[in-house]
N, C-alpha and C. Protein backbone atom coordinates (compact mmCIF):
# COMPACT_ATOMS: atom_id res chain seq x y z
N UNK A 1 86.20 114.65 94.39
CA UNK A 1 85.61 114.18 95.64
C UNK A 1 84.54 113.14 95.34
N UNK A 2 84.29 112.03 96.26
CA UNK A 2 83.22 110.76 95.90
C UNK A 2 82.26 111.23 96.61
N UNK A 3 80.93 111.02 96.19
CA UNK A 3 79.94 110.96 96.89
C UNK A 3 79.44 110.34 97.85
N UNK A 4 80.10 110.23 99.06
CA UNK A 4 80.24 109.23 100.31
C UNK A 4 79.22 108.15 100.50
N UNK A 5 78.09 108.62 100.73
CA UNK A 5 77.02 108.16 100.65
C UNK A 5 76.44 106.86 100.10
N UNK A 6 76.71 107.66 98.44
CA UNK A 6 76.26 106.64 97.59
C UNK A 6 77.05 105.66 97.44
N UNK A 7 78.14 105.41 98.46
CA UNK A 7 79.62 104.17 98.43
C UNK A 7 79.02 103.25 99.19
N UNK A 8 78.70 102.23 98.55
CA UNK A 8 78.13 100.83 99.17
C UNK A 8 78.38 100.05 99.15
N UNK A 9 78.95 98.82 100.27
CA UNK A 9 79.90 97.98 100.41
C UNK A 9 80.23 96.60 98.95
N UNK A 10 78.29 96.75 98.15
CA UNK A 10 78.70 96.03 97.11
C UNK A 10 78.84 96.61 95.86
N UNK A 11 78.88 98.00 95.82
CA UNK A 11 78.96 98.93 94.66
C UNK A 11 80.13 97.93 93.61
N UNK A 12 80.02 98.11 92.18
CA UNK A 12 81.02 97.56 91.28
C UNK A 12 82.02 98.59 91.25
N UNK A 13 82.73 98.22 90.48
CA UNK A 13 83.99 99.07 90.35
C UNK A 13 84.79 99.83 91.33
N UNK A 14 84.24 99.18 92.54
CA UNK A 14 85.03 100.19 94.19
C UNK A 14 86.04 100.23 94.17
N UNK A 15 87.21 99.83 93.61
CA UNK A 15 88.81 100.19 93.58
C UNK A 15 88.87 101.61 93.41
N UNK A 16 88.86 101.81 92.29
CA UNK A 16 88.70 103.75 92.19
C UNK A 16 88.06 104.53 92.49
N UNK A 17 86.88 104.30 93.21
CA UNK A 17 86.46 105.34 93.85
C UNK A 17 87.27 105.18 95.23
N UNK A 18 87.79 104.05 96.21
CA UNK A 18 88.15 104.48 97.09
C UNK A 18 89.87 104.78 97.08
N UNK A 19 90.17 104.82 96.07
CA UNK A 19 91.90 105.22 95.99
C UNK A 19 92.06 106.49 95.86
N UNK A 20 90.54 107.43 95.31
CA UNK A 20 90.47 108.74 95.74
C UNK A 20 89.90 109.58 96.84
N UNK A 21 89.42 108.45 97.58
CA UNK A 21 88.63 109.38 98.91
C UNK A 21 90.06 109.82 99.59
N UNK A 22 89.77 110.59 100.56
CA UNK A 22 90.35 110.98 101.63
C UNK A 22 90.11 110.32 102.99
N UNK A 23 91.31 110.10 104.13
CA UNK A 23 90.99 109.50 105.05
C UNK A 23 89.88 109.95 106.00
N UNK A 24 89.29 110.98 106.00
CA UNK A 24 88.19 111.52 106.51
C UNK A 24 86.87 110.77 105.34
N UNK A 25 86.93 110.94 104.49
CA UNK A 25 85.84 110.52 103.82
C UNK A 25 85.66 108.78 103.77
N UNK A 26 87.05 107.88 103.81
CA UNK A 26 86.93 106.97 104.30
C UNK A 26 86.25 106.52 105.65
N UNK A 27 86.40 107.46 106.47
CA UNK A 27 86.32 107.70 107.94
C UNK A 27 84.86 107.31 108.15
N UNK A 28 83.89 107.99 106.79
CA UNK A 28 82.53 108.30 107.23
C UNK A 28 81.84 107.17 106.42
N UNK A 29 82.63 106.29 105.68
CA UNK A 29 81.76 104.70 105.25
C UNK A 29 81.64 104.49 106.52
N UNK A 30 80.03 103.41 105.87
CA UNK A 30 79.55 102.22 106.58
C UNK A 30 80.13 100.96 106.92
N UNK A 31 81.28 100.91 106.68
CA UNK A 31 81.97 99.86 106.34
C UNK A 31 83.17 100.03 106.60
N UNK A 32 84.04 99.05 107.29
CA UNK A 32 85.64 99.14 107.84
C UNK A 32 86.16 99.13 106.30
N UNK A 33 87.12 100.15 106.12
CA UNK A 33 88.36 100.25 104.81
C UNK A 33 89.89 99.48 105.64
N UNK A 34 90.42 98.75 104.89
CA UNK A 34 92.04 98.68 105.46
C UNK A 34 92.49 98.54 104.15
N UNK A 35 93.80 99.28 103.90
CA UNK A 35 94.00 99.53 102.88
C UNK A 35 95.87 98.97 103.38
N UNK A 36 96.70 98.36 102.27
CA UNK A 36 97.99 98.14 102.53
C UNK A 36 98.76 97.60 101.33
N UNK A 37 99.52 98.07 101.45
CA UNK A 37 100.34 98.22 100.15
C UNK A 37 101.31 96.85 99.57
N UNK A 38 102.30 96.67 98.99
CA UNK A 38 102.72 95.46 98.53
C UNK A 38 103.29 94.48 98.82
N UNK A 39 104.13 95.25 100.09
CA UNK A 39 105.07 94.58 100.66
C UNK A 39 103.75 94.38 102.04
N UNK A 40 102.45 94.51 102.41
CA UNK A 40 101.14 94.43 102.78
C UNK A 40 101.59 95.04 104.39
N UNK A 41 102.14 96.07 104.09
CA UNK A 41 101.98 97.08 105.22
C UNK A 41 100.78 97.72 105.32
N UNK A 42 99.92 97.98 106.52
CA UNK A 42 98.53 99.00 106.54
C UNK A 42 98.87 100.25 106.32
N UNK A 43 98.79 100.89 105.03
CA UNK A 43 98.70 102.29 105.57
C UNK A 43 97.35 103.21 105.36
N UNK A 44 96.33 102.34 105.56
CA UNK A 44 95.02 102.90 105.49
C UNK A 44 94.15 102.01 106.43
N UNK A 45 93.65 102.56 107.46
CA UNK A 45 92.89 101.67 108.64
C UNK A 45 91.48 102.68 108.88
N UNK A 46 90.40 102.94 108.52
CA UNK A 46 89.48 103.52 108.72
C UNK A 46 88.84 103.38 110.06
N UNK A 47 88.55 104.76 110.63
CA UNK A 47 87.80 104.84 111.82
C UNK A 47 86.65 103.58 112.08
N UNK A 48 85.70 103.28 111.15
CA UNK A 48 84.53 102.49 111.33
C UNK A 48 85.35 101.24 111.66
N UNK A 49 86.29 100.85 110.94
CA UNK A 49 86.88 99.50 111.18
C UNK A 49 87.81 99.25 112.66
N UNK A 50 88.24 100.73 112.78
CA UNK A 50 88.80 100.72 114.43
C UNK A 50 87.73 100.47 115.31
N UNK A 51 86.81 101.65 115.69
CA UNK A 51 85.63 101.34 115.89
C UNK A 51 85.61 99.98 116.71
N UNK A 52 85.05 99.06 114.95
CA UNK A 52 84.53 97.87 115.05
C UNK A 52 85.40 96.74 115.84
N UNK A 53 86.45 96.92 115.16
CA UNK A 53 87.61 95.85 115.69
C UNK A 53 87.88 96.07 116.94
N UNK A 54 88.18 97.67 117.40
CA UNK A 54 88.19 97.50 118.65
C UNK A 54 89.86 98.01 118.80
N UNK A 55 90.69 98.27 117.71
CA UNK A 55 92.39 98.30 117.50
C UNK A 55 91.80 99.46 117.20
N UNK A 56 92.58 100.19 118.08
CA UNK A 56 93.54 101.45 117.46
C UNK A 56 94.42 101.96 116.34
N UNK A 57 94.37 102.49 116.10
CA UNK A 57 94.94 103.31 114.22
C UNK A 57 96.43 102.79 114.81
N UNK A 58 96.85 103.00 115.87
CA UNK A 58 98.52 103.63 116.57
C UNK A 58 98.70 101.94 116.08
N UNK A 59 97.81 100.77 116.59
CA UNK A 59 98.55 99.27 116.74
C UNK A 59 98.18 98.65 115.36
N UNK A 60 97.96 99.91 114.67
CA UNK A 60 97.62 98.82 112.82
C UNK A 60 98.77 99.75 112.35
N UNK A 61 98.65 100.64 112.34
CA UNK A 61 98.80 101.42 110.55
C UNK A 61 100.31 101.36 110.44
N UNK A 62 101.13 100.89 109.87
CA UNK A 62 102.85 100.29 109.95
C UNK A 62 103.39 99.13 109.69
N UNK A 63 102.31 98.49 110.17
CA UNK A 63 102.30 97.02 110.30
C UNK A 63 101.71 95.60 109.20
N UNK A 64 102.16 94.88 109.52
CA UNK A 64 101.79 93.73 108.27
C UNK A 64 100.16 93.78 108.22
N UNK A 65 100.10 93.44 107.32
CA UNK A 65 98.52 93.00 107.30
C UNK A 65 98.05 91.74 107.83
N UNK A 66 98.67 90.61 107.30
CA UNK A 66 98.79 89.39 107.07
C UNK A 66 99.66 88.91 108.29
N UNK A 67 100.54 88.70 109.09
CA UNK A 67 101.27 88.30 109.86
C UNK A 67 101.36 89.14 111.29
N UNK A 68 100.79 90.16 111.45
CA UNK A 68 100.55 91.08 112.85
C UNK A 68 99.26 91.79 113.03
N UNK A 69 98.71 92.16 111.74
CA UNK A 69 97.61 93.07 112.10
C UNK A 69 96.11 91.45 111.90
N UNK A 70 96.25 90.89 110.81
CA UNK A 70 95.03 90.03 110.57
C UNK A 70 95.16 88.36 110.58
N UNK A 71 96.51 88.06 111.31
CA UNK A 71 96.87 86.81 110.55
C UNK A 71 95.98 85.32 110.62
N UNK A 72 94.29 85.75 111.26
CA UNK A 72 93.52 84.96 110.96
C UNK A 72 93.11 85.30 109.42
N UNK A 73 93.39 86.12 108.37
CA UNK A 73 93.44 86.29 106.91
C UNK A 73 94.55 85.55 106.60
N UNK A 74 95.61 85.35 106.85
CA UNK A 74 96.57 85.13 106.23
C UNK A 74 96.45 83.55 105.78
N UNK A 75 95.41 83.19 104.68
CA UNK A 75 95.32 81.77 104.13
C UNK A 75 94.66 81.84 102.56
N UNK A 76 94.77 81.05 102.39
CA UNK A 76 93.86 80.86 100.65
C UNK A 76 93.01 81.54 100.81
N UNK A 77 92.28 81.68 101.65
CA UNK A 77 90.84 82.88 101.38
C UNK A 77 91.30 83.60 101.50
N UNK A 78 92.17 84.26 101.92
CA UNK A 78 92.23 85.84 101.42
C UNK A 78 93.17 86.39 101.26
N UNK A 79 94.62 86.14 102.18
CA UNK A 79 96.21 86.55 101.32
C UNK A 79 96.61 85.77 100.16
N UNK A 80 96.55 84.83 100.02
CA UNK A 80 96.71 83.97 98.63
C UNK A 80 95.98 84.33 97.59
N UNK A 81 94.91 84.62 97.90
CA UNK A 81 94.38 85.70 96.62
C UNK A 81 95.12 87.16 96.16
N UNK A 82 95.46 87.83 97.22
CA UNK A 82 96.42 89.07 96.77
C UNK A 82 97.61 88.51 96.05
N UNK A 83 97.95 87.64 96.53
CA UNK A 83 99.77 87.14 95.98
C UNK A 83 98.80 86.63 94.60
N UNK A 84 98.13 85.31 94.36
CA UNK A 84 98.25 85.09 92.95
C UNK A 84 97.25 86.34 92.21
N UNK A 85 96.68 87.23 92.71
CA UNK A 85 95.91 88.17 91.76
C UNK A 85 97.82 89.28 90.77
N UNK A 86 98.05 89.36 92.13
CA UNK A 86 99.22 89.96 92.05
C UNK A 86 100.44 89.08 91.06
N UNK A 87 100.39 88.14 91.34
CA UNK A 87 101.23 87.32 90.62
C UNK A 87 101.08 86.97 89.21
N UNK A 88 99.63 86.88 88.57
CA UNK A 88 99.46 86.90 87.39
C UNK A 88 98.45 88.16 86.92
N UNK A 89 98.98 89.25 87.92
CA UNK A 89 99.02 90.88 86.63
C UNK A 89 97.02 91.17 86.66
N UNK A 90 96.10 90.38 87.72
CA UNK A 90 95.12 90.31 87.25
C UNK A 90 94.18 91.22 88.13
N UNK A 91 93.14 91.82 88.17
CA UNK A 91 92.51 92.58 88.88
C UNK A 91 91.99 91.22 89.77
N UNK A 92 92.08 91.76 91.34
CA UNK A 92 90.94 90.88 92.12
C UNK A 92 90.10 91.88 92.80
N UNK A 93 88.72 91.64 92.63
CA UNK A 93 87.38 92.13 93.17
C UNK A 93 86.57 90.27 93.87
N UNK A 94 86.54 90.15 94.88
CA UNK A 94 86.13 88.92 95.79
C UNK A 94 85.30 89.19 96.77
N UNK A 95 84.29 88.40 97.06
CA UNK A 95 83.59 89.28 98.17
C UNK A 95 83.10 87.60 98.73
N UNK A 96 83.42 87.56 99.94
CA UNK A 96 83.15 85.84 100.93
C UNK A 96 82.93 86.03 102.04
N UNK A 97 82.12 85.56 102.43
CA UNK A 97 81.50 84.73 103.95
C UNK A 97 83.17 84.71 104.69
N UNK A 98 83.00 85.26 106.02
CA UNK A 98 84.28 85.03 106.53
C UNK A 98 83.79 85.02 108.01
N UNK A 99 84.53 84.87 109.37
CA UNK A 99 84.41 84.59 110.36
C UNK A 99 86.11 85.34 110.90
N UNK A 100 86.04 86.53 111.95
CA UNK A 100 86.73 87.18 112.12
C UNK A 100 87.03 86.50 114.06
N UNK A 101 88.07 86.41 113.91
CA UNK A 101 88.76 85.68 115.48
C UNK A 101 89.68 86.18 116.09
N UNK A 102 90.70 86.95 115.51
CA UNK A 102 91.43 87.42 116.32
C UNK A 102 91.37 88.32 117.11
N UNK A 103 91.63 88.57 118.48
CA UNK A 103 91.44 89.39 119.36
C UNK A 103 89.65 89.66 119.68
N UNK A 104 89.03 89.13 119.58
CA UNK A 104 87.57 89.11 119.59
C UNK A 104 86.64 88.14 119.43
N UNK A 105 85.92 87.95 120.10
CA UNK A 105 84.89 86.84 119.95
C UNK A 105 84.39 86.56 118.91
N UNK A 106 84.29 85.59 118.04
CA UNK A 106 83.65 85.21 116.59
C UNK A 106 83.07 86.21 115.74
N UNK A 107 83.37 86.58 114.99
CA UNK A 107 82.73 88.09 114.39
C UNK A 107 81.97 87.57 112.69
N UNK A 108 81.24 87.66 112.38
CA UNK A 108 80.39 87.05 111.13
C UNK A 108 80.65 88.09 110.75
N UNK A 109 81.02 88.30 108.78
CA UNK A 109 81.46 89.37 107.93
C UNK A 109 81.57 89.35 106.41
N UNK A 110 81.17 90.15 106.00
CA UNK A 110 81.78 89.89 104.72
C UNK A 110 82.59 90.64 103.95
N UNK A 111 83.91 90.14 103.70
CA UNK A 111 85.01 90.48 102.96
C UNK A 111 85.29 90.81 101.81
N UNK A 112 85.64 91.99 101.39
CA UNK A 112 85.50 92.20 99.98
C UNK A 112 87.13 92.41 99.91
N UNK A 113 87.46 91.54 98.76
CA UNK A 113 89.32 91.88 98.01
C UNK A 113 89.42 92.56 96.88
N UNK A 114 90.17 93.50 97.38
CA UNK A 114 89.97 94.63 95.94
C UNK A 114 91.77 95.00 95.65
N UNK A 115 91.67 94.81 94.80
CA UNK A 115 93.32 95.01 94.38
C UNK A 115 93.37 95.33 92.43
N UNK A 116 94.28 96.07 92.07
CA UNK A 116 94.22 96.61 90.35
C UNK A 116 95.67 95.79 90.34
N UNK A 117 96.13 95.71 89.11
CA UNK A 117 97.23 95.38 88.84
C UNK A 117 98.40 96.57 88.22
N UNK A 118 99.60 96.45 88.73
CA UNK A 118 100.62 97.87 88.56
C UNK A 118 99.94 98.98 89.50
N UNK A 119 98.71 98.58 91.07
CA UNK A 119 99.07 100.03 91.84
C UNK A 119 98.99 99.72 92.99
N UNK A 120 99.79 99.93 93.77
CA UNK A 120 100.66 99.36 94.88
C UNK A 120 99.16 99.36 96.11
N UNK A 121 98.07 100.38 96.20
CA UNK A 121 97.64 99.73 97.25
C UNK A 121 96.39 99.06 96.96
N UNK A 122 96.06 97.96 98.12
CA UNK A 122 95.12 96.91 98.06
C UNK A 122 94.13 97.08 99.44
N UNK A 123 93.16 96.83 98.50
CA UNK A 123 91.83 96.93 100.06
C UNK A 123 91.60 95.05 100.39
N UNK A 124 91.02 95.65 101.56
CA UNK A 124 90.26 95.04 102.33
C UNK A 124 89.20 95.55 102.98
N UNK A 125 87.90 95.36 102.57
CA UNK A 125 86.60 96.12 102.91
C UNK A 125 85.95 94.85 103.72
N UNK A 126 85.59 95.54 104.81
CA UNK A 126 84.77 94.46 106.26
C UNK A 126 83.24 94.83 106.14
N UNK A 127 82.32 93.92 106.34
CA UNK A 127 81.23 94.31 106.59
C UNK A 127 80.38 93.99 107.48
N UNK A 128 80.17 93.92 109.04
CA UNK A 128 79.64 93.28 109.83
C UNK A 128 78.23 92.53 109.30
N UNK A 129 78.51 91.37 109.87
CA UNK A 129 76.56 91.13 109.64
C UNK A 129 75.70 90.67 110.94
N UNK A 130 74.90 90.90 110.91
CA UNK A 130 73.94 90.29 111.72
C UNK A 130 74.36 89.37 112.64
């Protein structure tokens, strides 16, 4: 079990601690988790990030990441990083200034890309700001 708490949106090494939480313990970060696998289906959408976004678990979790659930992500900043992290075998940990638009009025954030190489799921950690 992780120590919930002490999980902080810029902690190092956050890939493994959150590939072992539980969706309840995801539930209780400060911070939206979306988690989706290779073919970049969601199958991890955390309460805080529903919450925030305002989407329901029912209209994410199944669905693309990139082309239905976020497809203001879907560019060099941030799906093109999964494909070439993925493409040349390499860990990506990224964290950028982003501006969130779809379905919602301008949203200021910062994005963290977390992906290992050889394990099928990949985060996306949100962080509202100010």
């Amino acid at each position: 079990m992780v120590a919930l708490k002490s999980l902080l949106f810029q902690d190092a090494d956050m890939w493994a601690p959150l590939a072992v939480c539980s969706p309840a313990e995801l539930d209780a970060l400060e911070f939206g988790v979306i988690g989706f696998d290779t073919d970049t289906v969601v199958r991890i959408y955390s309460q805080t990030e529903s919450q925030l976004s305002g989407l329901a678990p029912e209209r994410v979790l199944g669905k693309r990441m990139f082309t239905v659930v976020a497809p203001c992500m879907n560019n060099f900043m941030v799906a093109q990083r999964f494909e070439d992290a993925a493409a040349q075998a390499e860990a990506l940990d990224a964290t950028i200034d982003y501006v969130l638009t779809l379905r919602m009025r301008p949203i200021k954030v910062l994005l963290r890309l977390l992906a290992q190489p050889g394990q099928a799921m990949r985060y996306v950690l949100v962080q509202r700001r100010g």
